[in-house]
Every structure is written in C-alpha cells, then in structure tokens.
N, C-alpha and C. Protein backbone atom coordinates (compact mmCIF):
# COMPACT_ATOMS: atom_id res chain seq x y z
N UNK A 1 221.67 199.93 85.37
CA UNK A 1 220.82 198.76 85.30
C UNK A 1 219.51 199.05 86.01
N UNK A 2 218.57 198.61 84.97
CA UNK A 2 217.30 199.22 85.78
C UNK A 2 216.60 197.85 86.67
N UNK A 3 216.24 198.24 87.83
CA UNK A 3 215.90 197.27 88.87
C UNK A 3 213.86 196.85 88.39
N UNK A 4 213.93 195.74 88.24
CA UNK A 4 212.47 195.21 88.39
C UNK A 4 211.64 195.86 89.97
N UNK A 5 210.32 196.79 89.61
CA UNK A 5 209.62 196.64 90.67
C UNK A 5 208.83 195.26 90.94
N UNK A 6 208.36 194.96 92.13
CA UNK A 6 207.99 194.13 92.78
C UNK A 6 207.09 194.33 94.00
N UNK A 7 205.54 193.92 93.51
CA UNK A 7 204.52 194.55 94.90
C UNK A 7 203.95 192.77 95.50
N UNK A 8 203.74 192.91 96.89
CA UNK A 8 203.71 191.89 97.62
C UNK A 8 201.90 191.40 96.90
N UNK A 9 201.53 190.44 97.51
CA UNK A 9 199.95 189.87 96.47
C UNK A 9 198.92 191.04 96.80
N UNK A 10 199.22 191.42 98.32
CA UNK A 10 198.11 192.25 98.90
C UNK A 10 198.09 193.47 98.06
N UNK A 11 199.22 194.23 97.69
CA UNK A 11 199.50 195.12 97.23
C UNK A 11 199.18 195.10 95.47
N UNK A 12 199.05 194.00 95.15
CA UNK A 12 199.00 193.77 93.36
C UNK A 12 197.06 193.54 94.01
N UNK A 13 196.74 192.96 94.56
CA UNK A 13 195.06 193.24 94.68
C UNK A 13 194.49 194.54 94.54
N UNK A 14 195.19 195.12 95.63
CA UNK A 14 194.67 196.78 95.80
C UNK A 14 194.81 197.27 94.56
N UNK A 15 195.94 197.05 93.82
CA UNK A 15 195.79 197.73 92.29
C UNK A 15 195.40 197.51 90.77
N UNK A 16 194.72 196.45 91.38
CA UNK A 16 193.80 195.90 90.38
C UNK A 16 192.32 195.67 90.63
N UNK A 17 192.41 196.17 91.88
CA UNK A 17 191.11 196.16 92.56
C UNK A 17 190.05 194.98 92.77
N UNK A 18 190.73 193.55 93.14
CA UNK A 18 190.07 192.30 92.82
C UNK A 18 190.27 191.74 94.08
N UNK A 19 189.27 190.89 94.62
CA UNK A 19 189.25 189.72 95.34
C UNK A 19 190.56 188.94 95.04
N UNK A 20 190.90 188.42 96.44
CA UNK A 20 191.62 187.32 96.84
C UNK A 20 191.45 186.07 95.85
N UNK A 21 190.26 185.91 95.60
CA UNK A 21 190.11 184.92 94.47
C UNK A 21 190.34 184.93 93.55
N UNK A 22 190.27 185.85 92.82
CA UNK A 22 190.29 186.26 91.43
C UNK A 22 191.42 186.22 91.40
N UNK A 23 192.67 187.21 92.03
CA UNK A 23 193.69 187.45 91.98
C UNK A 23 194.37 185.62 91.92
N UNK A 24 194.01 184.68 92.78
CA UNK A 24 194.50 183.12 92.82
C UNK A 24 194.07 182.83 91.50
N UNK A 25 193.08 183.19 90.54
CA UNK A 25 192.57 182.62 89.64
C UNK A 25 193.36 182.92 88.92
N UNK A 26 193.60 183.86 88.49
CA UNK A 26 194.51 184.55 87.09
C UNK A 26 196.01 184.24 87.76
N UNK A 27 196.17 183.87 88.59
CA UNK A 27 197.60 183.27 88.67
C UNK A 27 197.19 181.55 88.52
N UNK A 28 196.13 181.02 88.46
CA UNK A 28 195.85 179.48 88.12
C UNK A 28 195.96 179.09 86.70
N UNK A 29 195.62 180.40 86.19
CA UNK A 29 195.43 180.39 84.59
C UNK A 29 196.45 181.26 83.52
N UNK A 30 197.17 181.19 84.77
CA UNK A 30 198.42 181.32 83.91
C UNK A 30 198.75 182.88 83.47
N UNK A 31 197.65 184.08 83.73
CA UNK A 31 197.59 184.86 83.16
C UNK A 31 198.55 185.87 84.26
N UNK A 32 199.17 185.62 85.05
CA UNK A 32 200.22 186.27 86.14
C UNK A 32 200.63 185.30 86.90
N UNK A 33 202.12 185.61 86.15
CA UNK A 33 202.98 184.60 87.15
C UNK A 33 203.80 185.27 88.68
N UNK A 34 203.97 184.57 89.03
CA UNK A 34 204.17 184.52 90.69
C UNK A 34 205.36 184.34 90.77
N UNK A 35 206.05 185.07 91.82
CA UNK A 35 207.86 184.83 92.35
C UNK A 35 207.85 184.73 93.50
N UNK A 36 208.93 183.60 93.71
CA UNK A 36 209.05 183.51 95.73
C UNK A 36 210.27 184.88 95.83
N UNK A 37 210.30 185.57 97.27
CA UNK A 37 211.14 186.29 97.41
C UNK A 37 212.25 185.60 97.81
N UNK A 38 212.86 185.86 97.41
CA UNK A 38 214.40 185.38 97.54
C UNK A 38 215.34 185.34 99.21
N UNK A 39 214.44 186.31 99.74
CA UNK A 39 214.81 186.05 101.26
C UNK A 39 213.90 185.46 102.27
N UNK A 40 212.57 185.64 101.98
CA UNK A 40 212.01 184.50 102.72
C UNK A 40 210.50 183.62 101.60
N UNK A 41 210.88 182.65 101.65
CA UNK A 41 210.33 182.25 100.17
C UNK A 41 208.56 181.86 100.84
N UNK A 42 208.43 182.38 101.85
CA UNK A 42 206.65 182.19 102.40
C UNK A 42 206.20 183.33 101.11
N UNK A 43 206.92 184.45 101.41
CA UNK A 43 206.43 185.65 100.55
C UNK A 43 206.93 185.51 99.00
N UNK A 44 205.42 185.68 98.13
CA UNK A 44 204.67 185.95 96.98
C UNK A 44 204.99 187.07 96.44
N UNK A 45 205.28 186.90 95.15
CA UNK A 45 205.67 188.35 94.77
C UNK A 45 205.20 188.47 92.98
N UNK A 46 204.45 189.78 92.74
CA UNK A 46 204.53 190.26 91.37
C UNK A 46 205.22 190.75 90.81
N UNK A 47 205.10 190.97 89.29
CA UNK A 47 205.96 192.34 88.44
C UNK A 47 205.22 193.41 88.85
N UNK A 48 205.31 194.25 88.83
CA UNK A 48 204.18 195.25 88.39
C UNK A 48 204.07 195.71 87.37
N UNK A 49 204.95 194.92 86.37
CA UNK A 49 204.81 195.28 84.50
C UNK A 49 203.72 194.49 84.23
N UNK A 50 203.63 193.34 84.93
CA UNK A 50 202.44 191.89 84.46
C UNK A 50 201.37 192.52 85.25
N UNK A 51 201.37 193.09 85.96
CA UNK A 51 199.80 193.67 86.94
C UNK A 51 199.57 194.93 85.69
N UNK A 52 200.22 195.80 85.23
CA UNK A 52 199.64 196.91 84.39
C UNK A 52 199.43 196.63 82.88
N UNK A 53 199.91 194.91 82.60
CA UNK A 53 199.73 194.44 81.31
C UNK A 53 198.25 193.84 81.37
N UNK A 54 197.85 193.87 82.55
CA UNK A 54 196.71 192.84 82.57
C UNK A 54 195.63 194.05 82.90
N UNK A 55 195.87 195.13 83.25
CA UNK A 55 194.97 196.26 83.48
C UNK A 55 194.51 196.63 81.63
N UNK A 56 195.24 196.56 81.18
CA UNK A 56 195.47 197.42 79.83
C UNK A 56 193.96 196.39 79.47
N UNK A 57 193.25 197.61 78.19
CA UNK A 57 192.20 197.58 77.55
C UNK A 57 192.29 196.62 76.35
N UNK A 58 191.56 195.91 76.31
CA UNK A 58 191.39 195.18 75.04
C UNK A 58 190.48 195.61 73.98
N UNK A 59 191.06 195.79 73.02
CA UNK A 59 190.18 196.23 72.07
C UNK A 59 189.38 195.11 71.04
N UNK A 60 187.32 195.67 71.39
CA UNK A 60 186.41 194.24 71.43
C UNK A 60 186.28 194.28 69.87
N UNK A 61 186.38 193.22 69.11
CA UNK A 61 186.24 193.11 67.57
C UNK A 61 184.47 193.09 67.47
N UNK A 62 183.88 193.78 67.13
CA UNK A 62 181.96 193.88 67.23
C UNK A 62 182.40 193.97 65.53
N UNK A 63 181.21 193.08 65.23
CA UNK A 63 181.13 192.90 63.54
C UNK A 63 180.25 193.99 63.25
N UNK A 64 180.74 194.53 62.10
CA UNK A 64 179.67 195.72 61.18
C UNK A 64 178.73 195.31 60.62
C-alpha cells in the first residue's frame, strides 16, 4: 500500500516558491485543498500530488 506524501504549508511554499498569501489564496479558491493532521489538528497539511499538479504547465491556446 502506497502511503500519501504530505509537506507541512511552510514546506509546500518553499516548493512552489510563493508568498504566504498566495499560497492562502489558492487554498481560498479552491485550487489546493488543505488537511488537518490527524495528531495535532493546529497543523496544516498538503498532498504533494496537488502542489506538483498545480506546478504543471498549461498549455496557452494563442489563435492563428
């Protein structure tokens, strides 16, 4: 059984390389959701599948 990684908020910033804000924003808007840890529920927690889904490139539709 493969175990979900899980990086604390500070740690999903550093690897996305964003402000404290930003990082609150895209969890306001829905675009990364948030987990309480299960042993002390102060602490915030990511996937790190949803932090490298949100890194990934979008490809821009420019009309010919």
């Amino acid at each position: 059984m493969q175990h979900e990684q899980f990086l604390n908020l500070k740690e999903a910033r550093q690897l996305l390389g964003v402000s404290r804000t930003k990082l609150w924003r895209l969890v306001k808007e829905r675009q990364l959701p948030i987990y309480h840890d299960p042993l002390n529920k102060r602490v915030r927690l990511v996937r790190r599948r949803d932090l490298e889904n949100l890194r990934r490139p979008i490809k821009e539709d420019r009309p010919e």
